[in-house]
N, C-alpha and C. Protein backbone atom coordinates (compact mmCIF):
# COMPACT_ATOMS: atom_id res chain seq x y z
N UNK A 1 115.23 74.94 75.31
CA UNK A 1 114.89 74.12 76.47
C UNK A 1 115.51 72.75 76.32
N UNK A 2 116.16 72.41 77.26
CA UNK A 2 116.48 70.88 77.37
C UNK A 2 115.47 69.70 77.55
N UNK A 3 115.51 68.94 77.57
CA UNK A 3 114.43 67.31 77.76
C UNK A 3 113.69 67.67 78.89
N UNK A 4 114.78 67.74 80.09
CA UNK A 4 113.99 68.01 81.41
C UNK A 4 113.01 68.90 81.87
N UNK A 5 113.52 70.39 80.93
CA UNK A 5 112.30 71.11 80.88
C UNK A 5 111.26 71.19 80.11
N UNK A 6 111.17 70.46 79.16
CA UNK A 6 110.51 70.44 77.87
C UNK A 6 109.47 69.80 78.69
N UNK A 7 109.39 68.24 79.41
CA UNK A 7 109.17 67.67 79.93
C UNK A 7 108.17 67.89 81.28
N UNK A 8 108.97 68.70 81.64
CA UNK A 8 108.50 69.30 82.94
C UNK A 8 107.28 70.80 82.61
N UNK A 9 107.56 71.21 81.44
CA UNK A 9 106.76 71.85 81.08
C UNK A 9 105.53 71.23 81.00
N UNK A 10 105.58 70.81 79.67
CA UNK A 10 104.48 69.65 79.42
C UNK A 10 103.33 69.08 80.05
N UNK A 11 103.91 68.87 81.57
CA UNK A 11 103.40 67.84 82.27
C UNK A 11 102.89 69.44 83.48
N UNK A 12 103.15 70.43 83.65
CA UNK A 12 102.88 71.07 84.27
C UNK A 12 102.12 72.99 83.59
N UNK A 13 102.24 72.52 82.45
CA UNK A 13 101.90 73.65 81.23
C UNK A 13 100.27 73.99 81.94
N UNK A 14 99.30 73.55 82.87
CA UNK A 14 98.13 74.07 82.91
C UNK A 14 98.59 74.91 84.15
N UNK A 15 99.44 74.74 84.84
CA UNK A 15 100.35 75.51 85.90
C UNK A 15 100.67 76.68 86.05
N UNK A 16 101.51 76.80 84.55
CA UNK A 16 101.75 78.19 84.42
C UNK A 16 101.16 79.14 84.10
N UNK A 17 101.61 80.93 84.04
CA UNK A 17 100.95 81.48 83.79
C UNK A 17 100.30 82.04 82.22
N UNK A 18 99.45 82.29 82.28
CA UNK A 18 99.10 82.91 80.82
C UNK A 18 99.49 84.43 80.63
N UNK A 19 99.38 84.69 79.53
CA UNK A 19 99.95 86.58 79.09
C UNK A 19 98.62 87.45 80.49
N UNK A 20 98.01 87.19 80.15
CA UNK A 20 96.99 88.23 81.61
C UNK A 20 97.09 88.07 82.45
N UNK A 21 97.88 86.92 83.14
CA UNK A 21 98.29 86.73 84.54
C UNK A 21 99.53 87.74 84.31
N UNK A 22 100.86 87.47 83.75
CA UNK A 22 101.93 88.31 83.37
C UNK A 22 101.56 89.56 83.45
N UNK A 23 100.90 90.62 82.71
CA UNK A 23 100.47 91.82 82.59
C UNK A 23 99.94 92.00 84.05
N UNK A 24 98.68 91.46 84.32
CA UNK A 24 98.56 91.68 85.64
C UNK A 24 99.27 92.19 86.70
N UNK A 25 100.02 91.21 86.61
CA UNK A 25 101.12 91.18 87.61
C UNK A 25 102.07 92.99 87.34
N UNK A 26 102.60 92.82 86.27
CA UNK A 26 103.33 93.54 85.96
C UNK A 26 102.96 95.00 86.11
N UNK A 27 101.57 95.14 85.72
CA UNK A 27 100.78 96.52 86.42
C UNK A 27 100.67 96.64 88.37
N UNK A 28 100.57 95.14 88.58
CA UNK A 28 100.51 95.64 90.05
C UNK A 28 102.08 96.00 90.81
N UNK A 29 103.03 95.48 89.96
CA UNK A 29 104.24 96.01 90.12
C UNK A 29 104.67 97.53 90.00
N UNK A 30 103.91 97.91 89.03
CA UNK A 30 104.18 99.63 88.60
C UNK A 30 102.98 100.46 89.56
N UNK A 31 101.89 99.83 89.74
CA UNK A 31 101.10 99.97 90.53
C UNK A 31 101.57 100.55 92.04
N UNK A 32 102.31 99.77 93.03
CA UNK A 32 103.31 99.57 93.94
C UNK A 32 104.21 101.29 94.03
N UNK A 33 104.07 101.20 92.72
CA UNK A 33 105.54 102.35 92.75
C UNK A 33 104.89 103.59 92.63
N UNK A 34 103.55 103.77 92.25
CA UNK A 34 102.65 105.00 92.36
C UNK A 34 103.55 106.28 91.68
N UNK A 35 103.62 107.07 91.67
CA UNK A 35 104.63 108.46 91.14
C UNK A 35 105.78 107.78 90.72
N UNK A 36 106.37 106.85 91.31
CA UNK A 36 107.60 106.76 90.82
C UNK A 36 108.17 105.87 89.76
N UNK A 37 106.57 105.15 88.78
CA UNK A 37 107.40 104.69 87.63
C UNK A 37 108.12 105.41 87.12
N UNK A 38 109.34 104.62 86.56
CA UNK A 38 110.00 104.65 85.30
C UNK A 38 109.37 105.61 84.22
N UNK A 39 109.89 107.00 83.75
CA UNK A 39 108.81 107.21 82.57
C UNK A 39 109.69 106.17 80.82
N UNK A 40 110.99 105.99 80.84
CA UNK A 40 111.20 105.04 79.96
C UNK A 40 110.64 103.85 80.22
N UNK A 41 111.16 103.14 79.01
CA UNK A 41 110.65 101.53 79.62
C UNK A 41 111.95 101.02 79.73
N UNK A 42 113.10 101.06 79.22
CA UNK A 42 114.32 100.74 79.58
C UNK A 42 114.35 100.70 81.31
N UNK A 43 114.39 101.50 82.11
CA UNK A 43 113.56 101.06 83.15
C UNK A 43 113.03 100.58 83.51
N UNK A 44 111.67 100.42 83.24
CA UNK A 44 111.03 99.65 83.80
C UNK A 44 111.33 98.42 83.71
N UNK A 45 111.83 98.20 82.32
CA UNK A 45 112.34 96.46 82.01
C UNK A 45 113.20 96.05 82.91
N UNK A 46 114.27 96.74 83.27
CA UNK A 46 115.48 96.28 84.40
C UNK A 46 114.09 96.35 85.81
N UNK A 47 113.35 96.75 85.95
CA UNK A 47 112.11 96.49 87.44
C UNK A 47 111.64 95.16 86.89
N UNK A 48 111.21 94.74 85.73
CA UNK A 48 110.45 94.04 85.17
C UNK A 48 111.23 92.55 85.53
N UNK A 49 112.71 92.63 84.55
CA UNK A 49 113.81 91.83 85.05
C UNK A 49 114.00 91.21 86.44
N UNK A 50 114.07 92.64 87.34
CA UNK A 50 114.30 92.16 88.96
C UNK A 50 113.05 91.25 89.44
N UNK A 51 112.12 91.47 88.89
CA UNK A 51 110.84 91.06 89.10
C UNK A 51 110.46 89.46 89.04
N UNK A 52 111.51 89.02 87.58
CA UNK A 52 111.35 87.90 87.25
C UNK A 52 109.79 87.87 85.74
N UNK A 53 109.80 88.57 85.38
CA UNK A 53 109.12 88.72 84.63
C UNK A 53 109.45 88.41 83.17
N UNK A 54 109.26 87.07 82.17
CA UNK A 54 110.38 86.78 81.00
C UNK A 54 109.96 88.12 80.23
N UNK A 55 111.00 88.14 79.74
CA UNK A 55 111.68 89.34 78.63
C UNK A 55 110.58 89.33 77.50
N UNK A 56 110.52 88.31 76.59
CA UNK A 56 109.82 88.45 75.67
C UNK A 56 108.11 88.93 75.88
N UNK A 57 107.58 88.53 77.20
CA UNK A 57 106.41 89.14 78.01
C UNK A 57 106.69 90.79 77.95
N UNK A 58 107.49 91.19 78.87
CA UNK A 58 107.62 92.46 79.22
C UNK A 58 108.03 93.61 77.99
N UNK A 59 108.84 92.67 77.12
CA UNK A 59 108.95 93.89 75.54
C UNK A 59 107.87 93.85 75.21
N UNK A 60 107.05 92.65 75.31
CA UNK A 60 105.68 92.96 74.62
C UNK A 60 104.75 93.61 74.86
N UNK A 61 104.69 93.64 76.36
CA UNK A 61 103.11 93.98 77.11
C UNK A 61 103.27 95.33 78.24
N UNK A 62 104.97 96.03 77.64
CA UNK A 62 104.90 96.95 78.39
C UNK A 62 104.29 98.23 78.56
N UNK A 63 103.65 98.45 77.69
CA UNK A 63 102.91 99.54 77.49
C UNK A 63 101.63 99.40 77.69
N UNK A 64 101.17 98.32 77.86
CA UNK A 64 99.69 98.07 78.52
C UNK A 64 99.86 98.25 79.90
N UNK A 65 101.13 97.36 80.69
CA UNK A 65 101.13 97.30 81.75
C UNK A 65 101.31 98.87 82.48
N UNK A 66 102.21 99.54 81.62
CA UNK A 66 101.99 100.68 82.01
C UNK A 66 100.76 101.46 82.41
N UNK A 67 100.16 101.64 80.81
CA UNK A 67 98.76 102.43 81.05
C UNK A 67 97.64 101.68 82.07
N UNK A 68 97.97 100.66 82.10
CA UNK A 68 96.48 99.98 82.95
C UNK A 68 97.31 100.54 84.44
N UNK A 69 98.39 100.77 84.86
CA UNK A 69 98.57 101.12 86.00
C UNK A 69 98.60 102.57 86.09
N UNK A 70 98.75 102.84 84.86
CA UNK A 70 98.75 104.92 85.52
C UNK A 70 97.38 105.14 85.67
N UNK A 71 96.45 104.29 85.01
CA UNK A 71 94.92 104.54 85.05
C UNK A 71 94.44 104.23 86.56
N UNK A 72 95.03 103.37 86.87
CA UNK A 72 94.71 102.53 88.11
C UNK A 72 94.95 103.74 89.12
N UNK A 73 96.19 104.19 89.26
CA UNK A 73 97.03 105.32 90.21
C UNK A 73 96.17 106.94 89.69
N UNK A 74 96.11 106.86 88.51
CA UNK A 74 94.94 108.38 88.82
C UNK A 74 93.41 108.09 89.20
N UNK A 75 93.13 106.84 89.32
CA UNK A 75 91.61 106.79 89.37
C UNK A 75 91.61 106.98 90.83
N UNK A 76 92.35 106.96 91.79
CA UNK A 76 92.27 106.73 93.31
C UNK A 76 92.77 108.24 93.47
């Protein structure tokens, strides 16, 4: 990060999101797609990507985000 964002972070860090907002999100994304996730995650990461979702989030939390959404899509 440069000054400006370091900065801008800083001053706006209660702003952003936390890891359960991220996941959240990221299940209601796979959520959306009902039958048609991705069964890799190489996939899903390029959805995840388009999404805007940072990288180091989505390697991490993709397999939650997954299961909390296939759970979500068979419970209905």
């Amino acid at each position: 990060m440069d000054d400006l964002e370091s900065s801008a972070f800083a001053f706006c860090s209660h702003l952003s999101k936390t890891i359960p907002d991220w996941v959240i999100e990221m299940t209601n994304i796979l959520v959306e797609m009902k039958d048609k996730i991705p069964s890799t995650p190489t996939e899903r990461f390029n959805i995840y990507k388009n999404n805007n979702i940072p990288e180091v989030i989505y390697i991490s939390f993709d397999r939650e985000a997954t299961e909390k959404a296939l759970a979500r899509i068979h419970a209905h």
